[in-house]
N, C-alpha and C. Protein backbone atom coordinates (compact mmCIF):
# COMPACT_ATOMS: atom_id res chain seq x y z
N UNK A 1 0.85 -1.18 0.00
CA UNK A 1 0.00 0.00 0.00
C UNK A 1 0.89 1.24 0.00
N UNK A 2 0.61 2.13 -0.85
CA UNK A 2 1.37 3.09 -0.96
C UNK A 2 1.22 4.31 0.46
N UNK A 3 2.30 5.13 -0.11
CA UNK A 3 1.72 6.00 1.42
C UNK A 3 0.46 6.88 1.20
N UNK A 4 0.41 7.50 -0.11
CA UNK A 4 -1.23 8.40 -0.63
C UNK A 4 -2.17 7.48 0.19
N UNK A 5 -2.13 6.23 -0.11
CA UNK A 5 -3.57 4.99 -0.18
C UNK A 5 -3.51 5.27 1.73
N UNK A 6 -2.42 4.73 2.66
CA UNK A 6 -2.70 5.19 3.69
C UNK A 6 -3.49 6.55 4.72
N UNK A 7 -2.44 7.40 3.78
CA UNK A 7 -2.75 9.19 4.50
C UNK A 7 -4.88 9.45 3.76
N UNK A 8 -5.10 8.77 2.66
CA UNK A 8 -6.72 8.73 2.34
C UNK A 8 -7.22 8.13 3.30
N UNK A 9 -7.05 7.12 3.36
CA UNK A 9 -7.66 6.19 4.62
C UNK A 9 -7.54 6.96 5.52
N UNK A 10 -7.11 7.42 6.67
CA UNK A 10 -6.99 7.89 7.19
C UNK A 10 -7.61 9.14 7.40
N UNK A 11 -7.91 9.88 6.31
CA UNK A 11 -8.72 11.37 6.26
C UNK A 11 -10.15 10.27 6.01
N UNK A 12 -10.23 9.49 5.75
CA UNK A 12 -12.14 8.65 4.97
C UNK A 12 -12.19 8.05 6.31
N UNK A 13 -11.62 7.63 7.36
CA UNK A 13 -11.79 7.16 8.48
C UNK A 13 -12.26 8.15 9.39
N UNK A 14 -12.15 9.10 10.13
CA UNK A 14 -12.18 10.31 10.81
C UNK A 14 -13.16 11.62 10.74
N UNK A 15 -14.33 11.56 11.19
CA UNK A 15 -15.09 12.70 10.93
C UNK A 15 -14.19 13.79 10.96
N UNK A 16 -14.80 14.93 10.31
CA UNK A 16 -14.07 16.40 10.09
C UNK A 16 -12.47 16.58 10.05
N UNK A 17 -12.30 15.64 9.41
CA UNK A 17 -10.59 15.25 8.89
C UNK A 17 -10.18 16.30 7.92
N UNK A 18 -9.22 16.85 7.80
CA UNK A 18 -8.92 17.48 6.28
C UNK A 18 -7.75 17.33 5.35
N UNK A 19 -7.26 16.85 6.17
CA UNK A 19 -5.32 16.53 5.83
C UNK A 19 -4.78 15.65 6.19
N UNK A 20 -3.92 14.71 5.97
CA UNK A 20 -3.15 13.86 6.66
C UNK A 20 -1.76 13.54 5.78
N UNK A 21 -0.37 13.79 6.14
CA UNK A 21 0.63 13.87 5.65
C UNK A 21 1.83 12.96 6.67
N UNK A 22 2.86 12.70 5.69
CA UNK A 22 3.81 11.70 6.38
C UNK A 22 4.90 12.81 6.26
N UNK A 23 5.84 13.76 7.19
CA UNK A 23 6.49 14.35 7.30
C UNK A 23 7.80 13.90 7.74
N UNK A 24 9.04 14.40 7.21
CA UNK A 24 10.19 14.25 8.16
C UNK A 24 10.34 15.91 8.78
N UNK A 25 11.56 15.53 9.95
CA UNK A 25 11.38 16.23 11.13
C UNK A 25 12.51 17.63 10.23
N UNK A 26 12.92 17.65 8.86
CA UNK A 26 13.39 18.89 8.26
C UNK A 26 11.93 19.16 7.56
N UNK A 27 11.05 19.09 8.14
CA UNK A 27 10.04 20.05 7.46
C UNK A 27 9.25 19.52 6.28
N UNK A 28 10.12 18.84 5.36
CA UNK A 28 9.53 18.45 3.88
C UNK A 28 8.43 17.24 4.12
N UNK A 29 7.55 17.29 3.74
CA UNK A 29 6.24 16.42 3.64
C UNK A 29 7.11 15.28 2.56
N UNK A 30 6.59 14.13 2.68
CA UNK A 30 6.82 13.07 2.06
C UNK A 30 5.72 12.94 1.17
N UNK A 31 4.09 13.00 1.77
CA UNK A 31 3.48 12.80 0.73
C UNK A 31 2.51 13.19 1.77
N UNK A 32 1.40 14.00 0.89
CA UNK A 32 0.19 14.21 1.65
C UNK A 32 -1.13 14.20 0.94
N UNK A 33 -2.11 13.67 2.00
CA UNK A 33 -3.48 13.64 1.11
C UNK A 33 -4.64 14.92 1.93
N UNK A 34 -4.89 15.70 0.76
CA UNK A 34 -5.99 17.07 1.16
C UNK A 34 -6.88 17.12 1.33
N UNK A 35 -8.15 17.30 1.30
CA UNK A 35 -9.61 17.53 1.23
C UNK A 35 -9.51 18.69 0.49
N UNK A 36 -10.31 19.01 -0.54
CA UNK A 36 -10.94 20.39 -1.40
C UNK A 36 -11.05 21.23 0.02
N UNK A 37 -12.16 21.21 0.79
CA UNK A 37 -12.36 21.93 1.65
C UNK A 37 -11.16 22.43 2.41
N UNK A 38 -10.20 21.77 2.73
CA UNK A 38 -8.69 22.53 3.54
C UNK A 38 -7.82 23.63 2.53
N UNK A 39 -8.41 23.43 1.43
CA UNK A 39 -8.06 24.54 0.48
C UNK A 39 -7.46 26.05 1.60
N UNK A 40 -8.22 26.84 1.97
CA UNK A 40 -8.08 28.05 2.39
C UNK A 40 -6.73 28.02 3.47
N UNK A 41 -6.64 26.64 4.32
CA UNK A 41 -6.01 26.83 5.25
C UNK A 41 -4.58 26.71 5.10
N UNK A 42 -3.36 27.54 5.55
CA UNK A 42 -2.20 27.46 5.14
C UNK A 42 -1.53 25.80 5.92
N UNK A 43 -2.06 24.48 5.94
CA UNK A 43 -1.19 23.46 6.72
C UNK A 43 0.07 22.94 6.15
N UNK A 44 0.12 23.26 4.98
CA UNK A 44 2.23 23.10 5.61
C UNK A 44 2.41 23.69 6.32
N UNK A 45 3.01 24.78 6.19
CA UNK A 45 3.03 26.21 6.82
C UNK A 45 3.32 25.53 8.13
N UNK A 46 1.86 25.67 8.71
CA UNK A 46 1.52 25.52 10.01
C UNK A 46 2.48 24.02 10.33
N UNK A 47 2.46 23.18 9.60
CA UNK A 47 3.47 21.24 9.79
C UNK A 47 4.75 21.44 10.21
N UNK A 48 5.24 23.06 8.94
CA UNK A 48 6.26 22.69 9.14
C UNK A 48 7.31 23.32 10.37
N UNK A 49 6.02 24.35 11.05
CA UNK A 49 6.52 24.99 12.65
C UNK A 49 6.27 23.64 13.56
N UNK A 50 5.15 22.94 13.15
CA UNK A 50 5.05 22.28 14.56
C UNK A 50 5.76 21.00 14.31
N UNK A 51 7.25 21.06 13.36
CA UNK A 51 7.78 19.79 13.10
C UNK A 51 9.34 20.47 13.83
N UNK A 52 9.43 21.69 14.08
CA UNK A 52 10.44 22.74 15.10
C UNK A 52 9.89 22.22 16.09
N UNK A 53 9.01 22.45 16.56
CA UNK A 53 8.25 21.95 17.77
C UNK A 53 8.53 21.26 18.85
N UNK A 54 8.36 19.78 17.76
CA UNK A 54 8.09 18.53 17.85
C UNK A 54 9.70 18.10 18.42
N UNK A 55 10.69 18.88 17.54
CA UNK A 55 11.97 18.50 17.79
C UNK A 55 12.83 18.60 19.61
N UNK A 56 11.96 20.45 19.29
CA UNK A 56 12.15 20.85 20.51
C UNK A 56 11.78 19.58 22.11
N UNK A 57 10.50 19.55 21.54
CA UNK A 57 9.61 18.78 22.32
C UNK A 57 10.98 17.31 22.73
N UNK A 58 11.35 16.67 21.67
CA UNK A 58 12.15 14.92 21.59
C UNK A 58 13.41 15.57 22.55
N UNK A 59 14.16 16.88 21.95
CA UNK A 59 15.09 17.11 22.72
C UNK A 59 14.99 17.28 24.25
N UNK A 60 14.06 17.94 24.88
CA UNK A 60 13.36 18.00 26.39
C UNK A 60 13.27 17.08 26.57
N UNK A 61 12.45 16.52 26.46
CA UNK A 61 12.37 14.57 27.11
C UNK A 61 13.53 13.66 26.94
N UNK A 62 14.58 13.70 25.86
CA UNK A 62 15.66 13.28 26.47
C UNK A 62 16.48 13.93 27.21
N UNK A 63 16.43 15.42 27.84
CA UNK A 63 17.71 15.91 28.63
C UNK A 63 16.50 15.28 30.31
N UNK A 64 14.81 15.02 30.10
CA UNK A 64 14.49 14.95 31.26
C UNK A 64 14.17 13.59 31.58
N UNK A 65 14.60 12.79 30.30
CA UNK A 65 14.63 11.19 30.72
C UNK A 65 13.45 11.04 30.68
N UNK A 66 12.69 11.14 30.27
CA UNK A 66 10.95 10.81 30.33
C UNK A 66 10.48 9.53 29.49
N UNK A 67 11.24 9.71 28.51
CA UNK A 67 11.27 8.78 27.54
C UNK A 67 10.92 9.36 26.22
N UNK A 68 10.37 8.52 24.94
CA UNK A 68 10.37 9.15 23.93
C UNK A 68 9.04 10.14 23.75
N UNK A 69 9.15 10.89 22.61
CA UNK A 69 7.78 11.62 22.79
C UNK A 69 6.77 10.72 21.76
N UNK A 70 5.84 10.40 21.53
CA UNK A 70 4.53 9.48 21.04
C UNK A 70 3.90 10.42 19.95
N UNK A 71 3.40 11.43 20.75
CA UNK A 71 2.05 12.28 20.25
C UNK A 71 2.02 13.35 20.73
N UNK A 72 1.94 14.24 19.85
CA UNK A 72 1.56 15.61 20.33
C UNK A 72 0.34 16.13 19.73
N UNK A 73 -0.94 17.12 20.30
CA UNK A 73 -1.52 17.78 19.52
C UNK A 73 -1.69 19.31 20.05
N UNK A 74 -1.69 20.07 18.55
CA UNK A 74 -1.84 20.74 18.58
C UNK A 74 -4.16 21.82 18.74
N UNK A 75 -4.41 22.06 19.51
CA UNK A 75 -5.75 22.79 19.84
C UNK A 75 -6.11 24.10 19.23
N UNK A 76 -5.99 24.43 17.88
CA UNK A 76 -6.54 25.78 17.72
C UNK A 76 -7.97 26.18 17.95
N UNK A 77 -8.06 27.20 17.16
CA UNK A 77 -9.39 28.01 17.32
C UNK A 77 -10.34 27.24 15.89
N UNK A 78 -9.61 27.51 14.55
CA UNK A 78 -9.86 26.62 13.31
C UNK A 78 -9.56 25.08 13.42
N UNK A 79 -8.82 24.29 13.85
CA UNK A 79 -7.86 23.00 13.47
C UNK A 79 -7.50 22.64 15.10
N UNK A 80 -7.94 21.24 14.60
CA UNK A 80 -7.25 20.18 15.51
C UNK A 80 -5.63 19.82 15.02
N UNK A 81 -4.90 19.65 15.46
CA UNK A 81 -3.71 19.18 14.81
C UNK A 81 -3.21 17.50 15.71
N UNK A 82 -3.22 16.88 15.30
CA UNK A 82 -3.19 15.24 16.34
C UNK A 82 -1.17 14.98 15.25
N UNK A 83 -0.33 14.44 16.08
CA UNK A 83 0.72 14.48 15.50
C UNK A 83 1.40 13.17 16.20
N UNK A 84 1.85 11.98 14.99
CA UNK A 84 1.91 10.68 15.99
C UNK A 84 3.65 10.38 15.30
N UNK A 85 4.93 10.12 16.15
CA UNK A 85 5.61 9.80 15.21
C UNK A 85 5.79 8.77 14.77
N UNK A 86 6.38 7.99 13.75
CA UNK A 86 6.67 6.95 12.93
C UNK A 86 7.73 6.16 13.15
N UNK A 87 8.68 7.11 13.06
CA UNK A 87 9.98 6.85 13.54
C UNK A 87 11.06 8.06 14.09
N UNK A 88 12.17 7.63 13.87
CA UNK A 88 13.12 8.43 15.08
C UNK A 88 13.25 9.91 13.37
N UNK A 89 12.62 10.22 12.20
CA UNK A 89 13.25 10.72 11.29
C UNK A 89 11.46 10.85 11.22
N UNK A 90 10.55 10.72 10.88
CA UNK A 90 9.07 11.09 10.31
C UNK A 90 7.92 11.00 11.23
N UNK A 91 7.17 11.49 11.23
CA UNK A 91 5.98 11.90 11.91
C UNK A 91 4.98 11.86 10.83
N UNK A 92 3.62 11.56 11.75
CA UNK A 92 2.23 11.43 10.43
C UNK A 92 1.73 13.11 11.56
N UNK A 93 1.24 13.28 10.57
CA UNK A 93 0.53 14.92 11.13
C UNK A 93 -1.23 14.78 10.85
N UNK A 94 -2.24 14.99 11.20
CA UNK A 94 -2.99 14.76 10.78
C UNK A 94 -4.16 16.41 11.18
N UNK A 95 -4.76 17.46 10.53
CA UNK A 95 -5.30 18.03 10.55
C UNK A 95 -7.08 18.12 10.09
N UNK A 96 -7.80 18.65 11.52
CA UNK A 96 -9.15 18.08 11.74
C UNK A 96 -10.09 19.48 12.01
N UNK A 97 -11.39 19.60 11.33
CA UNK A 97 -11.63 20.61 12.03
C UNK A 97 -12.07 20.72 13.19
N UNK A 98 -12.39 22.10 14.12
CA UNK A 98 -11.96 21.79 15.11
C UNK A 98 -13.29 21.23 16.03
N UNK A 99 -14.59 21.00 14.84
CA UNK A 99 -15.76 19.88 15.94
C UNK A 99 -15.47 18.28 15.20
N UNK A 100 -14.16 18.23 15.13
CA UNK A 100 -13.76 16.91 14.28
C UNK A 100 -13.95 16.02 15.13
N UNK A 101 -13.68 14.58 15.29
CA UNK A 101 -13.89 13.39 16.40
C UNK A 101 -12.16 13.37 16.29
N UNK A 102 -11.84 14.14 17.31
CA UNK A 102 -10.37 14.19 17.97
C UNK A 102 -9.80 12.14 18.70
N UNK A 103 -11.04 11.83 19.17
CA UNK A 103 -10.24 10.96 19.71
C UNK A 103 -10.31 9.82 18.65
N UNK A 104 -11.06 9.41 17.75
CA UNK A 104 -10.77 8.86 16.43
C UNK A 104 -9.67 8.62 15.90
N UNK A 105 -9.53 10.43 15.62
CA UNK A 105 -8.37 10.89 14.81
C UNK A 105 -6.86 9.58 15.41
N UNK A 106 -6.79 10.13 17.12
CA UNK A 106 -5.99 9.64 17.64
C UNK A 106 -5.53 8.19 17.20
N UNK A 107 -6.32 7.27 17.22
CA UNK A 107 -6.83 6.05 17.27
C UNK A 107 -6.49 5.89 15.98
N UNK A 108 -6.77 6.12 14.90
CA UNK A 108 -6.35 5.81 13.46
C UNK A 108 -4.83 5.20 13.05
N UNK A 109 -4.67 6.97 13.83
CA UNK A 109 -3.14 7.61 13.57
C UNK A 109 -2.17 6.64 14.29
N UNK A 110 -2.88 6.05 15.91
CA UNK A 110 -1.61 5.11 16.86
C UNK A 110 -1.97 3.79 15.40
N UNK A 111 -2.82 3.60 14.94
CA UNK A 111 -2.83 1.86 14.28
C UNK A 111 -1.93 2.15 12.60
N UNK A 112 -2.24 3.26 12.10
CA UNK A 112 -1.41 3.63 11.12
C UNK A 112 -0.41 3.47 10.55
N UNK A 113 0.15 4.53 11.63
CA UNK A 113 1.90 4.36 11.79
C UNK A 113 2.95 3.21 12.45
N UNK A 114 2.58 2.46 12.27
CA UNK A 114 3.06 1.31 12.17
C UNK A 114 2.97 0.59 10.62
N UNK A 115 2.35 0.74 9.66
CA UNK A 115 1.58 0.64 8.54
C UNK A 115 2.98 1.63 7.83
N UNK A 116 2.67 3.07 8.35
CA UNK A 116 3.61 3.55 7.72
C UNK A 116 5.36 3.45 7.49
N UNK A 117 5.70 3.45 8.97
CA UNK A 117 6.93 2.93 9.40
C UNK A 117 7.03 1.59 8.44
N UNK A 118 6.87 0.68 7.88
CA UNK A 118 7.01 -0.84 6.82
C UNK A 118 7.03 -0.14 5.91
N UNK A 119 6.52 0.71 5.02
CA UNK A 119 6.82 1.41 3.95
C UNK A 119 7.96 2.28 3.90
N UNK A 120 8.57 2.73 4.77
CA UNK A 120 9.48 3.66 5.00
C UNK A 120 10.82 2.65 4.75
């Protein structure tokens, strides 16, 4: 299964889904699938701050020993942002609006990426 065929699934699984992309942690999207409707909204843009973030985020938890980081999401005012990583180099990002079924989203994204990680 290719990665498009995944990141679709994934937006056709998930009420109020709009995006779902396989990112590495320099920013560049690997491959992403859109909805018409996410048209207006700038989400690279927005992926590729919260993939600075995200880094920030891996570096903290190893200087505080916590262990690795899993998942992050991001809560706007427009967009859910649910962010699961793959591996130690890519992250799946997944953008929802914001009366989307958040914990779905979650749930997709943990059975996914594992799916994705074998393609990688």
């Amino acid at each position: 299964m290719s990665f498009r065929a995944h990141l679709e699934s994934v937006v056709n699984q998930v009420d109020g889904a709009l995006a779902c992309s396989v990112m590495g942690f320099d920013g560049i999207s690997v491959e992403t699938f859109q909805k018409d409707e996410a048209g207006e909204l700038e989400l690279n843009g927005a992926w590729v701050e919260y993939a600075n973030l995200l880094t920030q985020l891996k570096n903290a938890a190893d200087v505080l020993k916590t262990g690795a980081v899993q998942e992050l999401s991001v809560n706007s005012e427009k967009v859910l942002t649910i962010i699961r990583m793959v591996s130690p180099e890519y992250f799946l990002v997944l953008a929802l609006r914001a009366e989307g079924n958040y914990g779905k989203g979650r749930y997709v994204l943990r059975v996914t990426a594992p799916k994705v990680r074998a393609e990688l």
